[in-house]
N, C-alpha and C. Protein backbone atom coordinates (compact mmCIF):
# COMPACT_ATOMS: atom_id res chain seq x y z
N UNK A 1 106.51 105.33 108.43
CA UNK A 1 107.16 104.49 107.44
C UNK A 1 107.94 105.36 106.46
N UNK A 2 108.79 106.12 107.06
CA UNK A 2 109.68 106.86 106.18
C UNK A 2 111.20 106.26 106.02
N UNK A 3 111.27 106.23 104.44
CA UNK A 3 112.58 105.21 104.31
C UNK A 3 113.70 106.37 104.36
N UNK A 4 115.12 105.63 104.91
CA UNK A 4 115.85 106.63 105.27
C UNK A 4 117.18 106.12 104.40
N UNK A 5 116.81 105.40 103.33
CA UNK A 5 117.54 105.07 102.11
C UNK A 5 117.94 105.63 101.36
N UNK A 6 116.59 106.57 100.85
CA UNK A 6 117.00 107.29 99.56
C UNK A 6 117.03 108.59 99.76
N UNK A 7 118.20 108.93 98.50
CA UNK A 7 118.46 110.28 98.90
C UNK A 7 117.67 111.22 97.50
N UNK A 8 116.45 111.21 97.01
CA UNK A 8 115.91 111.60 96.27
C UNK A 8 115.42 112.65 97.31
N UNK A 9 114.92 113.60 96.52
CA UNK A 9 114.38 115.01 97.30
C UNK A 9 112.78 114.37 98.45
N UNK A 10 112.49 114.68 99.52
CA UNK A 10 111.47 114.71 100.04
C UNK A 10 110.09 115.37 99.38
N UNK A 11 109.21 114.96 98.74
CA UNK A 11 107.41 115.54 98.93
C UNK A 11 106.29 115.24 99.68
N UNK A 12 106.33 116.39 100.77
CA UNK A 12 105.20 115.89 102.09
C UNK A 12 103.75 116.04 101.12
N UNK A 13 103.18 115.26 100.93
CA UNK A 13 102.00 115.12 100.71
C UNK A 13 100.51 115.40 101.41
N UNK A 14 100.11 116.33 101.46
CA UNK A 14 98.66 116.49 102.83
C UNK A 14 97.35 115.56 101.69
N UNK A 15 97.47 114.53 102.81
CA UNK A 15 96.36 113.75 102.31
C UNK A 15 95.22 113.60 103.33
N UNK A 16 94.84 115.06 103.75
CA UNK A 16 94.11 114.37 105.19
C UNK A 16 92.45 113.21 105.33
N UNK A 17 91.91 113.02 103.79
CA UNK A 17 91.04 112.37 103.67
C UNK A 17 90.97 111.31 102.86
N UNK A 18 91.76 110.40 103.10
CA UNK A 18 91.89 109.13 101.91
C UNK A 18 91.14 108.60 102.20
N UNK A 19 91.05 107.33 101.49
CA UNK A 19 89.54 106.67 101.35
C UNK A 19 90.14 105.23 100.94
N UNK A 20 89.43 104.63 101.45
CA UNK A 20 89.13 102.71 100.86
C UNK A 20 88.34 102.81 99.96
N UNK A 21 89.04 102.50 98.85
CA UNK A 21 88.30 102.63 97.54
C UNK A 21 87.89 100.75 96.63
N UNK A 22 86.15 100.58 96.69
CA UNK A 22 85.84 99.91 96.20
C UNK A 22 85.32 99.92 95.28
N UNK A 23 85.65 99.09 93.96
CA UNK A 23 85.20 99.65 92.36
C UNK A 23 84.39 97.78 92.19
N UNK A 24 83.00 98.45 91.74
CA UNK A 24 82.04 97.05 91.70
C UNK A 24 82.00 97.12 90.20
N UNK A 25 82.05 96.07 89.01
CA UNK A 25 81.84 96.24 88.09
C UNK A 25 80.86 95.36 87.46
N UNK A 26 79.63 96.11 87.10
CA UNK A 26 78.87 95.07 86.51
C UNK A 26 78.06 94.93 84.89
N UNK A 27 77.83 93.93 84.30
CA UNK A 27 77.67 93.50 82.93
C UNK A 27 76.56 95.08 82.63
N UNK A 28 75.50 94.96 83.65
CA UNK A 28 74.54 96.00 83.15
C UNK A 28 74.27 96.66 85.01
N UNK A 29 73.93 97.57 85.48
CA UNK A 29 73.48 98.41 86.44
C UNK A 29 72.55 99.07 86.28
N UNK A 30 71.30 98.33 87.06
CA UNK A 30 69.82 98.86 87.11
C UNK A 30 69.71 99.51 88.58
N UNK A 31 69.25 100.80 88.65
CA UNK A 31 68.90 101.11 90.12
C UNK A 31 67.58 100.86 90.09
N UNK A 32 67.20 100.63 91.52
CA UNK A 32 65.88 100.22 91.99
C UNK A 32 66.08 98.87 91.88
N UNK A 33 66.91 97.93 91.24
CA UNK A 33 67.22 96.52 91.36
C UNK A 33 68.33 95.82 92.12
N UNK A 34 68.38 94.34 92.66
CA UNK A 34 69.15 93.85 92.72
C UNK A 34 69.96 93.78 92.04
N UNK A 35 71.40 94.14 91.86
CA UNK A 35 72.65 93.60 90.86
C UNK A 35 73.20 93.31 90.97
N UNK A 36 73.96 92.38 90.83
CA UNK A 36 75.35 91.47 90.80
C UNK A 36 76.15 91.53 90.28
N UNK A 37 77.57 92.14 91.08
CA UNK A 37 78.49 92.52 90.27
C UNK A 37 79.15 91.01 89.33
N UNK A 38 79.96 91.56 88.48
CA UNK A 38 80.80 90.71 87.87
C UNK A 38 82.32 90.34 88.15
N UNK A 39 82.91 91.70 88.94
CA UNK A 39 84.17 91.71 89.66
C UNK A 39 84.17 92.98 90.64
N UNK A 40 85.08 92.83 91.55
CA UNK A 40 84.80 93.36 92.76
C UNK A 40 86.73 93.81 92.98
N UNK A 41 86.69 94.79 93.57
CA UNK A 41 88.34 95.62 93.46
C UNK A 41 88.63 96.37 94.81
N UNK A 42 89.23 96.12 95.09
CA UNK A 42 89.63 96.89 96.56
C UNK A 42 90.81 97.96 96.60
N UNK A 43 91.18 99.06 97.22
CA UNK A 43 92.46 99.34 97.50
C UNK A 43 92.42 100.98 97.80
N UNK A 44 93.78 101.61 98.21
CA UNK A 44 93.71 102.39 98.68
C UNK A 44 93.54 103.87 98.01
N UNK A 45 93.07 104.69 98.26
CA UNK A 45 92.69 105.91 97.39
C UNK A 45 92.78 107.10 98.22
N UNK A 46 92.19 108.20 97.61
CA UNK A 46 92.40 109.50 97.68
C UNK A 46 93.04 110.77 97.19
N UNK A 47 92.82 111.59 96.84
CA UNK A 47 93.96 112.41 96.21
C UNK A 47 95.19 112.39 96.63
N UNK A 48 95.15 112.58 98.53
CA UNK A 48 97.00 112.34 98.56
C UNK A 48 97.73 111.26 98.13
N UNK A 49 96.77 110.18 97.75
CA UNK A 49 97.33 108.71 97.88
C UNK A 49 97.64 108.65 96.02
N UNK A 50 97.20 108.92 95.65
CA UNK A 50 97.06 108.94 93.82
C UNK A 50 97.46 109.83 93.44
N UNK A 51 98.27 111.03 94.33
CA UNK A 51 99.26 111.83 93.72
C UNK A 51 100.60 111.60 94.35
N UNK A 52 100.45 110.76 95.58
CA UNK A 52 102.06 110.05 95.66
C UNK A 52 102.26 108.53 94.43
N UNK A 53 101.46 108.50 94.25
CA UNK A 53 101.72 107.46 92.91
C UNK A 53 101.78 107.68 91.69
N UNK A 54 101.37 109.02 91.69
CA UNK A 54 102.00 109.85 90.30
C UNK A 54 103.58 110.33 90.32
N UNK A 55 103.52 110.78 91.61
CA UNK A 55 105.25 111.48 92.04
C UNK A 55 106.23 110.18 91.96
N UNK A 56 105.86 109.16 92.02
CA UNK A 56 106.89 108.11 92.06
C UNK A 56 106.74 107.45 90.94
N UNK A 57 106.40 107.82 89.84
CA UNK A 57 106.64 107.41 88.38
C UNK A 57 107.88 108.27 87.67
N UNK A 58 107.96 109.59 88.68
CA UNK A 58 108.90 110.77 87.63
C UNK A 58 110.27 110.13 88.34
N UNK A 59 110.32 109.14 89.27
CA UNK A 59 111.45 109.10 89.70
C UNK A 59 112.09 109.81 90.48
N UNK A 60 111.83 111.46 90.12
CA UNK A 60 112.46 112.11 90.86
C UNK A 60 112.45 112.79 92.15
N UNK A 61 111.85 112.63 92.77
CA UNK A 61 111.30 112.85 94.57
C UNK A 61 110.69 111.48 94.95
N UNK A 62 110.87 111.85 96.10
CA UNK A 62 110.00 110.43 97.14
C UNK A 62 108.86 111.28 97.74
N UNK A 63 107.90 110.68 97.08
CA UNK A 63 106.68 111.20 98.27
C UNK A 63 106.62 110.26 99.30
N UNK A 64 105.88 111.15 100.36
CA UNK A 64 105.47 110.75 101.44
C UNK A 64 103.90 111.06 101.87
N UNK A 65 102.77 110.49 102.14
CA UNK A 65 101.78 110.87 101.92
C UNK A 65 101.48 110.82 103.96
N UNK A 66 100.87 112.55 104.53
CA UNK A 66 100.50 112.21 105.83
C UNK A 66 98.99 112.39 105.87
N UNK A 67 98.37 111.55 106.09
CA UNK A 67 96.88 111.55 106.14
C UNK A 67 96.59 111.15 107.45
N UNK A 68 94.76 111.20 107.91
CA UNK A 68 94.03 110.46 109.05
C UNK A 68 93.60 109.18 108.67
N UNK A 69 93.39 108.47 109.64
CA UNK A 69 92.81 106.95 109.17
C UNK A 69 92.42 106.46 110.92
N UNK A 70 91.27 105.40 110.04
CA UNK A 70 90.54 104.71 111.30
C UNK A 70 90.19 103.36 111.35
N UNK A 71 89.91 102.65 111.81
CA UNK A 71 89.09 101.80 111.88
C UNK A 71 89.39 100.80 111.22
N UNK A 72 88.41 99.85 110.93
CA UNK A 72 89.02 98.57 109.96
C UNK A 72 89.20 98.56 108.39
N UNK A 73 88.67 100.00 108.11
CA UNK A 73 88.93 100.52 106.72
C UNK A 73 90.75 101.25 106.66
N UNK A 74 90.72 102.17 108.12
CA UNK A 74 91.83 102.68 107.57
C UNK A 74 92.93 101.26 107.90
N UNK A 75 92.83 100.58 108.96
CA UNK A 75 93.74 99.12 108.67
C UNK A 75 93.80 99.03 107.51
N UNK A 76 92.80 98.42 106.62
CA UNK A 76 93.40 97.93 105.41
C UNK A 76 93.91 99.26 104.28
N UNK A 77 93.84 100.10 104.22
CA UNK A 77 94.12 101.36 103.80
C UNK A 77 95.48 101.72 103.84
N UNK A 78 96.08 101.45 105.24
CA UNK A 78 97.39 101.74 105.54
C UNK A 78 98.33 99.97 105.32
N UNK A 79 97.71 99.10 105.41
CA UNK A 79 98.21 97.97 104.44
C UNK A 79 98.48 97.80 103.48
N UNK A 80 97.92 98.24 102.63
CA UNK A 80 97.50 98.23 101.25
C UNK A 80 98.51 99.27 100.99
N UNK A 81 99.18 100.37 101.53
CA UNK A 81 100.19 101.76 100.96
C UNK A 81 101.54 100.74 101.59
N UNK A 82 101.23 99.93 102.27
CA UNK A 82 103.16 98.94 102.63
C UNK A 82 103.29 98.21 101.68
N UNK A 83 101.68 97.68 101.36
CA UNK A 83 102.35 96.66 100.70
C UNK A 83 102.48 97.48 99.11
N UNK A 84 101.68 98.26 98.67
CA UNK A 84 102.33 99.34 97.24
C UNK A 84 103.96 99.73 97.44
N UNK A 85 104.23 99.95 98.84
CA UNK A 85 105.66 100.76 98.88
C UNK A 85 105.57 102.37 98.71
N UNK A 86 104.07 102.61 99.34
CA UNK A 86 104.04 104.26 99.09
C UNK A 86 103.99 104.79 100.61
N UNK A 87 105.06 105.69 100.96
CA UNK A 87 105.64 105.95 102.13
C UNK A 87 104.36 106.79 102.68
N UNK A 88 103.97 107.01 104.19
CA UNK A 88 103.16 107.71 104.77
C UNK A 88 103.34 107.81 106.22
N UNK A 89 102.58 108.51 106.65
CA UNK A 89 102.84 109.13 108.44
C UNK A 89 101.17 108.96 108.25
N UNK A 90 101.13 108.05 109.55
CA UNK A 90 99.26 108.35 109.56
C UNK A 90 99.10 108.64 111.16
N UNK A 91 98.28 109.67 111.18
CA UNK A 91 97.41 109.81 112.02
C UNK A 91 96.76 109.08 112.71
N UNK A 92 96.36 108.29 113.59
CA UNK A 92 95.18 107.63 114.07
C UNK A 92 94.29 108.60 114.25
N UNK A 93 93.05 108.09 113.48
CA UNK A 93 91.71 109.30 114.29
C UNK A 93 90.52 108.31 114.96
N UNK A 94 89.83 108.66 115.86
CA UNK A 94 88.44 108.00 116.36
C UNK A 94 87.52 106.98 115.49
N UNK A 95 87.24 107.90 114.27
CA UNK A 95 86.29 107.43 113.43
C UNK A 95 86.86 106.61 112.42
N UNK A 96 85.59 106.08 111.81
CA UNK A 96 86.30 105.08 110.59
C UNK A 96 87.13 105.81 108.81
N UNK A 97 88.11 105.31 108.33
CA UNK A 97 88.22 105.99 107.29
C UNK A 97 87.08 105.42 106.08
N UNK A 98 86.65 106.11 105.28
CA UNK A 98 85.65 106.43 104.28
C UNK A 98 85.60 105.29 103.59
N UNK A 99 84.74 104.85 102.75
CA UNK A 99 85.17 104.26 102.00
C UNK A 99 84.12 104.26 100.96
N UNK A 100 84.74 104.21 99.57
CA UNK A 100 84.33 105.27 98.33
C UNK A 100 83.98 103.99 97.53
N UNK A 101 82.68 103.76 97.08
CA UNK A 101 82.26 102.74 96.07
C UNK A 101 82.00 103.28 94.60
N UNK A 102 82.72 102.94 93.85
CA UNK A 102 82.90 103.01 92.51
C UNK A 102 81.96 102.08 91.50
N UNK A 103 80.56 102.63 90.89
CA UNK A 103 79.89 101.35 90.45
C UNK A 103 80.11 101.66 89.07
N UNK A 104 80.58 100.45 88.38
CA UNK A 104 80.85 100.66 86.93
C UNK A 104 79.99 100.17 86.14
N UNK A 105 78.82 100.15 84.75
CA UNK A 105 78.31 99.42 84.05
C UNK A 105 78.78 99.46 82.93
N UNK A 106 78.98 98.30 82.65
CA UNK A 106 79.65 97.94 80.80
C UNK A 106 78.10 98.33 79.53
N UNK A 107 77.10 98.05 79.96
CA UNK A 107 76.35 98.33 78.95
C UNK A 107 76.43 99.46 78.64
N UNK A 108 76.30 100.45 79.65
CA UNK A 108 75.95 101.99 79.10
C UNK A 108 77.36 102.72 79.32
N UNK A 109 78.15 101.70 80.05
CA UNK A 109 79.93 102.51 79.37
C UNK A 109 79.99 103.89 80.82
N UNK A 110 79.01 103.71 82.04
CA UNK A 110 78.75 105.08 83.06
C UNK A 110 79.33 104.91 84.47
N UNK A 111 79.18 105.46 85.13
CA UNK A 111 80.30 105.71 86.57
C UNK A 111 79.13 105.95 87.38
N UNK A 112 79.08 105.36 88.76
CA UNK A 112 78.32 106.49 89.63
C UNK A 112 79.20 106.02 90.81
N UNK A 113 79.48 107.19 91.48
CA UNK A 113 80.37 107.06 92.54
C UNK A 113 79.43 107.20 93.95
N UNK A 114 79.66 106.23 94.92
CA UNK A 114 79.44 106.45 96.16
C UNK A 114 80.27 106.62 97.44
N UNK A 115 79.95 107.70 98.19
CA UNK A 115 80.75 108.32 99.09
C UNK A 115 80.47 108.28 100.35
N UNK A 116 81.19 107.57 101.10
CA UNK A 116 80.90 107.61 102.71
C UNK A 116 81.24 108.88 103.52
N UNK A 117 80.42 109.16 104.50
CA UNK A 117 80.74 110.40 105.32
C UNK A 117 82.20 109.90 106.05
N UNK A 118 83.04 111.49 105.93
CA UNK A 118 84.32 111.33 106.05
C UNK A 118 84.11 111.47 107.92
N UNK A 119 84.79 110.93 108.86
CA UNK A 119 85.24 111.78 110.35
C UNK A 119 85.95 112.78 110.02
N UNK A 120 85.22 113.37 111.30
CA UNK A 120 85.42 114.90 111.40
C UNK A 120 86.90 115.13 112.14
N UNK A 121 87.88 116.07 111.80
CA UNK A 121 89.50 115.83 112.39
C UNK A 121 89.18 117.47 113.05
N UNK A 122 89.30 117.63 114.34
CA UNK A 122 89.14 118.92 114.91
C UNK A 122 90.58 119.82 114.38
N UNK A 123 90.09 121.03 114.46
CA UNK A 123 91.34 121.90 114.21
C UNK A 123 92.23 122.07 114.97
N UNK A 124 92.10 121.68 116.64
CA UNK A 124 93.63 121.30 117.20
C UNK A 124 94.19 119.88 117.13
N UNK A 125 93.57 118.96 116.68
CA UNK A 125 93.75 117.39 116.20
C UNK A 125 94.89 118.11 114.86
N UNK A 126 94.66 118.55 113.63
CA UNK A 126 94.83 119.18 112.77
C UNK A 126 96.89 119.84 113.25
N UNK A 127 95.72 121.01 113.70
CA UNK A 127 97.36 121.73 114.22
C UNK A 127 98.32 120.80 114.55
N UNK A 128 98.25 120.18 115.96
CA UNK A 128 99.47 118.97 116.01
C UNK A 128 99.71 117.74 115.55
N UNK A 129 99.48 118.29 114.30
CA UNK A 129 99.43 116.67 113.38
C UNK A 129 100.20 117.61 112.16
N UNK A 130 100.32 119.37 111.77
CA UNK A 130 101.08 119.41 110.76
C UNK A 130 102.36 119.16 110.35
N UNK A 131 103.48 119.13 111.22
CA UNK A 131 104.89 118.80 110.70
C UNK A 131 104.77 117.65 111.74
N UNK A 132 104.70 116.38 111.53
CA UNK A 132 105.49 115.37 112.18
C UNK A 132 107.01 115.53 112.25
N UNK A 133 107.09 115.17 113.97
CA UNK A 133 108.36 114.96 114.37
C UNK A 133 109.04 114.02 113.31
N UNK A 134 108.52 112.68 112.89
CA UNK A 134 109.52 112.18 112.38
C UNK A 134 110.13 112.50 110.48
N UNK A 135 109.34 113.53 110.43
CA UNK A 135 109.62 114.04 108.94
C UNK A 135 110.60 115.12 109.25
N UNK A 136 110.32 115.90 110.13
CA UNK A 136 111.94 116.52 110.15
C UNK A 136 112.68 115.71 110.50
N UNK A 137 112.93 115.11 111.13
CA UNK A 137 114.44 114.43 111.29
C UNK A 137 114.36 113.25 110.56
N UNK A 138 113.77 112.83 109.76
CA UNK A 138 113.78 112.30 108.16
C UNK A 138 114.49 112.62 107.66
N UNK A 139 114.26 114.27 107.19
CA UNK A 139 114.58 114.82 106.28
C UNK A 139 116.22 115.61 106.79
N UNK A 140 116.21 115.97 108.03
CA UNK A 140 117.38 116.20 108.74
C UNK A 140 118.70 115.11 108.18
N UNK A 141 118.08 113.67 108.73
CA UNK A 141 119.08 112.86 107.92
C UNK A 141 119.59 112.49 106.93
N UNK A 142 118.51 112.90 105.77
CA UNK A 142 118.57 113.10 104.59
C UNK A 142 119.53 113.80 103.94
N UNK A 143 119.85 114.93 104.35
CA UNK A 143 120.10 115.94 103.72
C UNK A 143 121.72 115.94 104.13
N UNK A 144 121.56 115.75 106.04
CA UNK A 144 123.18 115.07 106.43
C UNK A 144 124.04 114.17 105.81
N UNK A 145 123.21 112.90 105.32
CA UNK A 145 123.88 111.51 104.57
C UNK A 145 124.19 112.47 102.80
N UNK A 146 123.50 113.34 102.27
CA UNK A 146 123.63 113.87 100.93
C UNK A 146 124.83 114.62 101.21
N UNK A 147 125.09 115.27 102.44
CA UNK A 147 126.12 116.74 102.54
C UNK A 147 127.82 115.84 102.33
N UNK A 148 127.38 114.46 103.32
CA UNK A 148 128.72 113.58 103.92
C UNK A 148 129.16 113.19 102.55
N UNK A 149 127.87 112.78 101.04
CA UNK A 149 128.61 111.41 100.30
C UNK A 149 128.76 112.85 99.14
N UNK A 150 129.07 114.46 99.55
CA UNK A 150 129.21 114.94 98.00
C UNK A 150 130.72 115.40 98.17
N UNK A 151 131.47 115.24 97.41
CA UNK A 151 133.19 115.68 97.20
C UNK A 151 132.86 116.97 97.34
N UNK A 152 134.03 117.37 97.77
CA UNK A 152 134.21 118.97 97.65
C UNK A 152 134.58 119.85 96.78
């Protein structure tokens, strides 16, 4: 999903472990108890994913975020970045992508984060997954359509 619109500078992003990020928020959070959240939040995360959404506030570059993804987490994962409008190259991998529960309590104002075991991406999975074909000639066209529209 690389747009071949804009002519803002390219930032390949290595996001190889994003995550489905669920944030539970509740009035009070007792462990060892049943609790019931009060609101419930879905969407896509990770460092590569939340630093292409920092890069596209400055305006000035287009990120592109290339990560792995799986399963019915990374489905909605890679949904969830079309429907934001945050550009990416994904990987298909075997396993499921992660998914990161965020428990919030309003009484005591505290965080506790829960973390799913990530799949494992082998190091020749890895190797031919670092420059996607279609980011060079992305960026090939990029740079052609910038050379054609500058006066001399």
């Amino acid at each position: 999903m690389i747009s071949q619109t804009d002519n803002l500078p390219l930032i390949l992003i290595c996001g190889p472990n994003p995550a489905w990020q669920k944030t539970l928020v509740f009035d009070e959070f007792r462990p060892c108890e049943v609790n019931r959240a009060r609101e419930c939040d879905f969407r896509a995360s990770g460092k590569g994913v939340n630093f292409a959404r920092a890069v596209r506030t400055w305006s000035l570059a287009r990120p592109v975020v290339h990560q792995f993804s799986g399963g019915a987490n990374g489905g909605a994962l890679t949904a969830w970045l079309k429907a934001e409008g945050i550009e990416f190259v994904n990987r298909g991998i075997a396993g499921s992508t992660r998914c990161c529960t965020t428990v919030l309590c309003g009484k005591t104002a505290s965080m506790t984060e829960l973390i799913e075991p990530s799949p494992s991406v082998t190091a020749a999975f890895w190797t031919r997954s670092r420059t996607p074909r279609r980011w060079r000639s992305a960026e090939r066209s990029r740079k052609a359509r910038s050379k054609a529209s500058t006066p001399n």
